[in-house]
Protein backbone atom coordinates (compact mmCIF):
# COMPACT_ATOMS: atom_id res chain seq x y z
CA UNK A 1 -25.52 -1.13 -9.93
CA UNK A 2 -25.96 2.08 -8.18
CA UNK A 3 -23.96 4.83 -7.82
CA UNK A 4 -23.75 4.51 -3.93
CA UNK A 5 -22.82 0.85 -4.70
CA UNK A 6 -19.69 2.04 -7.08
CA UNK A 7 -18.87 3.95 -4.77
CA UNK A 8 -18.27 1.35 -1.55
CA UNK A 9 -16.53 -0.89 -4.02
CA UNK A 10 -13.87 1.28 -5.06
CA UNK A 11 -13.82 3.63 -1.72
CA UNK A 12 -15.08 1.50 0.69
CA UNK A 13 -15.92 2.96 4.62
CA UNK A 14 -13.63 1.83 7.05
CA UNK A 15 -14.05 -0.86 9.47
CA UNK A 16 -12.59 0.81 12.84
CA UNK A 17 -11.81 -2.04 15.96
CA UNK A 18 -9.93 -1.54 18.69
CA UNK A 19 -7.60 -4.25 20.87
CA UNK A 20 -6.94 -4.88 24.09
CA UNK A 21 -3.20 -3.07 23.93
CA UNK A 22 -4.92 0.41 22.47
CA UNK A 23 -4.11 0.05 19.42
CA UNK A 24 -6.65 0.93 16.87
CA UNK A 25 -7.18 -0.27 13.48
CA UNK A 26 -8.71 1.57 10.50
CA UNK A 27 -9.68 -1.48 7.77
CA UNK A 28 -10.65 -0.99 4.11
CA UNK A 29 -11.38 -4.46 2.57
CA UNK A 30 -11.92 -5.32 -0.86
CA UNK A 31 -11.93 -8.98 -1.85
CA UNK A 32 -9.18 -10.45 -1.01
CA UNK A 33 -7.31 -7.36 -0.23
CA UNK A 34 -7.41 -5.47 2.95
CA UNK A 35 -5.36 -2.20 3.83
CA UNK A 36 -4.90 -1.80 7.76
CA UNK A 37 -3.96 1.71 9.38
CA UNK A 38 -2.97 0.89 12.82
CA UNK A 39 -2.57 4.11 15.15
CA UNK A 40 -0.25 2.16 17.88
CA UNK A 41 0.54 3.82 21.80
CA UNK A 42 3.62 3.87 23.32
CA UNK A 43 4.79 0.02 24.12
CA UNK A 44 2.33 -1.39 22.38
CA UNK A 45 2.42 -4.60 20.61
CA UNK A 46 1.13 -6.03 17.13
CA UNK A 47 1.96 -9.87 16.47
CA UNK A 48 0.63 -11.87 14.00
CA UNK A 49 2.21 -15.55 14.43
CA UNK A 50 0.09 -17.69 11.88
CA UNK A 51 -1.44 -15.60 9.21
CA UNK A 52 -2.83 -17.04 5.82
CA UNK A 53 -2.62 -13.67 4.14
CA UNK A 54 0.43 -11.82 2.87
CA UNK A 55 1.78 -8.85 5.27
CA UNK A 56 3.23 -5.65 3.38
CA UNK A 57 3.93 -2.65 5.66
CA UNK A 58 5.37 0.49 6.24
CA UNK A 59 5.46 2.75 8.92
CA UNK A 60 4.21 6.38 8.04
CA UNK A 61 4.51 8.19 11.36
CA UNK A 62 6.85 7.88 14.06
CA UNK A 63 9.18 4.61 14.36
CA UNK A 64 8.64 0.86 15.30
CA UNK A 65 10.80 -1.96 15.75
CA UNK A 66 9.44 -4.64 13.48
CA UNK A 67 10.86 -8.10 13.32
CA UNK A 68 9.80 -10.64 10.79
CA UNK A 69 10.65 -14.77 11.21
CA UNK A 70 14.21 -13.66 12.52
CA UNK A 71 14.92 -10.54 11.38
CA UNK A 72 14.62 -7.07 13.12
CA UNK A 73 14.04 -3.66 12.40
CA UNK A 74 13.79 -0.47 13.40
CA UNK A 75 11.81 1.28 10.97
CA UNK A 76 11.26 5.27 10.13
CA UNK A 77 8.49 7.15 8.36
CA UNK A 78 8.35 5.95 4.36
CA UNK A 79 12.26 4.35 5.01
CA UNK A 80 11.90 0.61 4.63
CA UNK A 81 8.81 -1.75 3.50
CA UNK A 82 8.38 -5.04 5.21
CA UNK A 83 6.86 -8.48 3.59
CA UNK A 84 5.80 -11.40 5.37
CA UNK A 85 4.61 -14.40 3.64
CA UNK A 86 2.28 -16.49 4.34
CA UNK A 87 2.85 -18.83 7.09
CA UNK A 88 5.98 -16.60 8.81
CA UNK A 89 5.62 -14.76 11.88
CA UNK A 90 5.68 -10.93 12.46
CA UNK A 91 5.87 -8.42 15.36
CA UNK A 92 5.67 -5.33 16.13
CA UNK A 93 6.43 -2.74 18.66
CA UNK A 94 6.19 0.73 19.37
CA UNK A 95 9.46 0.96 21.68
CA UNK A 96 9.13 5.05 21.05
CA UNK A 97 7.52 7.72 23.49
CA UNK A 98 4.94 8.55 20.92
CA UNK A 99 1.70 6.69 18.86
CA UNK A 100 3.35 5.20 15.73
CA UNK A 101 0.79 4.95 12.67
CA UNK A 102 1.37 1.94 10.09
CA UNK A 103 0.19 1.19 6.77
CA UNK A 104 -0.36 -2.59 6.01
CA UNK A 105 -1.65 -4.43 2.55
CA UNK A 106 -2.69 -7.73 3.54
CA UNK A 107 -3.69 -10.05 0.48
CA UNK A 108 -4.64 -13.52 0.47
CA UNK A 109 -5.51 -15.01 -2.83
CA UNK A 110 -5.65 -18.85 -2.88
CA UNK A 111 -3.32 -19.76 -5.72
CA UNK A 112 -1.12 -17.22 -5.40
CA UNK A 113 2.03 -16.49 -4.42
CA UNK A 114 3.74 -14.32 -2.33
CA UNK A 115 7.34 -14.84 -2.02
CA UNK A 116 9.25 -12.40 0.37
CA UNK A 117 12.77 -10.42 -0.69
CA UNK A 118 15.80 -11.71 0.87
CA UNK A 119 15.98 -10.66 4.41
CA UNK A 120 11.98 -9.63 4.39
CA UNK A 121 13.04 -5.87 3.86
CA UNK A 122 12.51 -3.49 1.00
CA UNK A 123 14.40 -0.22 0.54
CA UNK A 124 13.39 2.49 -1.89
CA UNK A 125 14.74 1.35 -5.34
CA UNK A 126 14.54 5.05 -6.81
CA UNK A 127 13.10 8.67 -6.76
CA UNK A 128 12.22 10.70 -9.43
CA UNK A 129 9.86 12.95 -11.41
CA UNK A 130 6.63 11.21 -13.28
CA UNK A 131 4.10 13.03 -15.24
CA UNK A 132 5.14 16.38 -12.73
CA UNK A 133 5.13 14.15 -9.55
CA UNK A 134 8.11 13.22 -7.42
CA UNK A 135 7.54 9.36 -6.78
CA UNK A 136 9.93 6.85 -4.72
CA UNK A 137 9.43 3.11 -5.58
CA UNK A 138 9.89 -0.05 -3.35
CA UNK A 139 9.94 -3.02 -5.36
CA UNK A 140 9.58 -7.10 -4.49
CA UNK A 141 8.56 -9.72 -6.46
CA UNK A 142 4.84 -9.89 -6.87
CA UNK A 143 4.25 -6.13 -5.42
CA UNK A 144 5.16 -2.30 -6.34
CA UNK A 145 4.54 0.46 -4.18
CA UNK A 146 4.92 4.07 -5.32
CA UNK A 147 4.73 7.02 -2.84
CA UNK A 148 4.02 9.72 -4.94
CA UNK A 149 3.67 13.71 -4.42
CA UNK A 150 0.91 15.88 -6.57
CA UNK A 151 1.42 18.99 -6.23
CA UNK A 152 -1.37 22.07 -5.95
CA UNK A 153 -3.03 21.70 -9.48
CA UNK A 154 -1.35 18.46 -10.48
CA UNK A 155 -3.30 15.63 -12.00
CA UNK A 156 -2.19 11.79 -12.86
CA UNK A 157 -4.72 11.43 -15.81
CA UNK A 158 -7.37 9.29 -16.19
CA UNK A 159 -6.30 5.53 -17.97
CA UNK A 160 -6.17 2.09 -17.42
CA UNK A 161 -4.23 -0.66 -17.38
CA UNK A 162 -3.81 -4.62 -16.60
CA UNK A 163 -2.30 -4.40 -12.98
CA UNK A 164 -5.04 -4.29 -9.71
CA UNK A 165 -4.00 -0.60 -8.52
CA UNK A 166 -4.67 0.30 -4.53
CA UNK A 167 -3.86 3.47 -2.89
CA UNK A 168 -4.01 5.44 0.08
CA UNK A 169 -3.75 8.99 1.08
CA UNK A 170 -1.10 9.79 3.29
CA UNK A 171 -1.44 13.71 3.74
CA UNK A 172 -3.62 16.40 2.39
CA UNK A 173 -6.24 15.29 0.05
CA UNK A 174 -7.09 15.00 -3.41
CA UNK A 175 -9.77 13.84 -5.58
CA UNK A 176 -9.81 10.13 -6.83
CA UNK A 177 -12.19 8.73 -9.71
CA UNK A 178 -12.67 5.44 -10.44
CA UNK A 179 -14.49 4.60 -12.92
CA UNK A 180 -18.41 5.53 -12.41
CA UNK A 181 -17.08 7.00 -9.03
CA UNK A 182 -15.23 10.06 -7.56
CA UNK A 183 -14.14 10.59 -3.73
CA UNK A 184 -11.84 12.66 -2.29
CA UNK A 185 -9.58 11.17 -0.55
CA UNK A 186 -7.94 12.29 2.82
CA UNK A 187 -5.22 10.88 5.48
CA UNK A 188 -6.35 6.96 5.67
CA UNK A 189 -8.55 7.11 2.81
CA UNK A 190 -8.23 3.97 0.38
CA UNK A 191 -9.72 3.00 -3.27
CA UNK A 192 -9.40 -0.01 -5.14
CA UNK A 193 -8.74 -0.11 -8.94
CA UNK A 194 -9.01 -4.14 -10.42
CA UNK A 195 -7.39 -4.62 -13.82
CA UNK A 196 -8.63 -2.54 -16.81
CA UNK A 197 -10.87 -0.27 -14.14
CA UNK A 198 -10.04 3.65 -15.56
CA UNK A 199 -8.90 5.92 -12.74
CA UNK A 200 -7.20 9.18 -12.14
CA UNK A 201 -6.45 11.72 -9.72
CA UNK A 202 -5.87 15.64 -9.47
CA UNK A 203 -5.64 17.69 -6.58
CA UNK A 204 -6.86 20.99 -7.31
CA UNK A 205 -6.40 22.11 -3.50
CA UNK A 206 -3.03 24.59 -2.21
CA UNK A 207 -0.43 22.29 -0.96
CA UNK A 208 0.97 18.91 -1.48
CA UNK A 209 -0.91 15.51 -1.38
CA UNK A 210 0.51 12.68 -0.71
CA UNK A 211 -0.16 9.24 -1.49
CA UNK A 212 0.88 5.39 -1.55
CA UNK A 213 0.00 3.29 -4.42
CA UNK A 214 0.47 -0.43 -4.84
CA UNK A 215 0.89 -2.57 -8.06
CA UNK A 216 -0.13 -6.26 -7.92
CA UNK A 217 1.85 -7.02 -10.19
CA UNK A 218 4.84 -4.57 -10.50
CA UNK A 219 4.11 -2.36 -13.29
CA UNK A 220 6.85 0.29 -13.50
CA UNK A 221 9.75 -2.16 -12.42
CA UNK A 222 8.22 -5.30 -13.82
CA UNK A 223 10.33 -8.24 -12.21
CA UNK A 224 12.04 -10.43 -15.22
CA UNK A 225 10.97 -14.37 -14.68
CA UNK A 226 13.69 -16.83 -14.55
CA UNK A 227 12.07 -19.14 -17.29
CA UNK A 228 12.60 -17.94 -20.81
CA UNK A 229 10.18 -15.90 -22.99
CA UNK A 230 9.09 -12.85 -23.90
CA UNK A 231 8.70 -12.15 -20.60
CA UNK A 232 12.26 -12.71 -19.22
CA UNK A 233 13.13 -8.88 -19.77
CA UNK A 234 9.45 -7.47 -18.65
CA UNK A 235 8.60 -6.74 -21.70
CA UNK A 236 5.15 -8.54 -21.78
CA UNK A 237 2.41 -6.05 -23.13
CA UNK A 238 -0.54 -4.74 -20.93
């Protein structure tokens, strides 16, 4: 495999489409995991009323009423995380007087499941420092997502572990390897990590980058199973 090849499978270019309402769609697509950025006008709309993929979003500029099967909410930059499941309806729109940019994971696995949190809503479950980074978690059942800040000169070091690891750069940049592959990474710009893939990151640039990384499954704030076993506390090993 090449190095150009390594490359589009753990960066992989964009797919950019736009829709009728204006709204325009950045998609990075690996398997059966695609991350949408959707830059959405004033009073546009996004609806998805069938979809055979999971739906995990979060707004990360400006503010957009989203409602999912019956519940709605207004949601704020990095305040709340929403999760359809498969099969229940979701909508979106921009009631504000400027574009509103979202962040969704969609996954689709056959097999899998995908269960949503009571209400279909996710608030941050706790901030704090990690290896010199300030993080925030949002937690659900089969999913993890970590915003996380590394500062000028900061590094997460190179490892691996058993959970698939996505992430996306949400401001400034920073350099990503994974594996074989290194990018840098800038607003929008997305790598996939599968299970037991080595990455790392280190932003040797002045100022703060900021990023969102998912965990399929929950690795920091592993959900205990109702059966019993080793797992019922989390404790299963990597």
């Amino acid at each position: 495999m090449t190095a150009q090849t390594h490359e589009r499978r753990y960066f992989p270019a964009p797919d950019v489409m736009l829709n009728e309402d204006g709204i325009r769609f950045e998609s990075y697509r690996r398997e059966a995991t695609e991350v949408r950025v959707a830059f959405m006008p004033p009073g546009a709309v996004l609806e998805t009323r069938s979809s055979d993929a999971a739906q995990v979003g979060m707004v990360v500029r400006g503010e957009l009423s989203v409602t999912v099967g019956d519940v709605t909410k207004l949601m704020r930059p990095e305040g709340d995380v929403y999760v359809a499941p498969v099969g229940v309806a979701l909508a979106a729109v921009n009631t504000s007087a400027e574009e509103t940019v979202v962040l969704e994971i969609r996954r689709g696995t056959p097999g899998d499941s995908y269960p949503a949190p009571d209400g279909y809503f996710l608030e941050p479950i706790e901030s704090r420092k990690f290896v010199g980074m300030d993080v925030t978690f949002f937690l659900a059942d089969w999913i993890e997502l970590m915003i996380a800040d590394i500062p000028s000169g900061g590094e997460m070091p190179y490892h691996k572990h058993s959970h698939e690891q996505i992430g996306i750069c949400l401001e400034g940049r920073y350099e990503m390897t994974v594996e074989e592959a290194s990018h840098e990474l800038r607003f929008g710009g997305t790598y996939f990590c599968a299970s037991q893939e080595g990455h790392g990151a280190a932003n040797p640039n002045t100022g703060v980058a900021r990023s969102l990384n998912i965990f399929i499954p929950p690795r920091y704030h592993r959900v205990p199973k109702e059966d019993s076993g080793p797992e019922k506390n989390g404790q299963e090993s990597e």
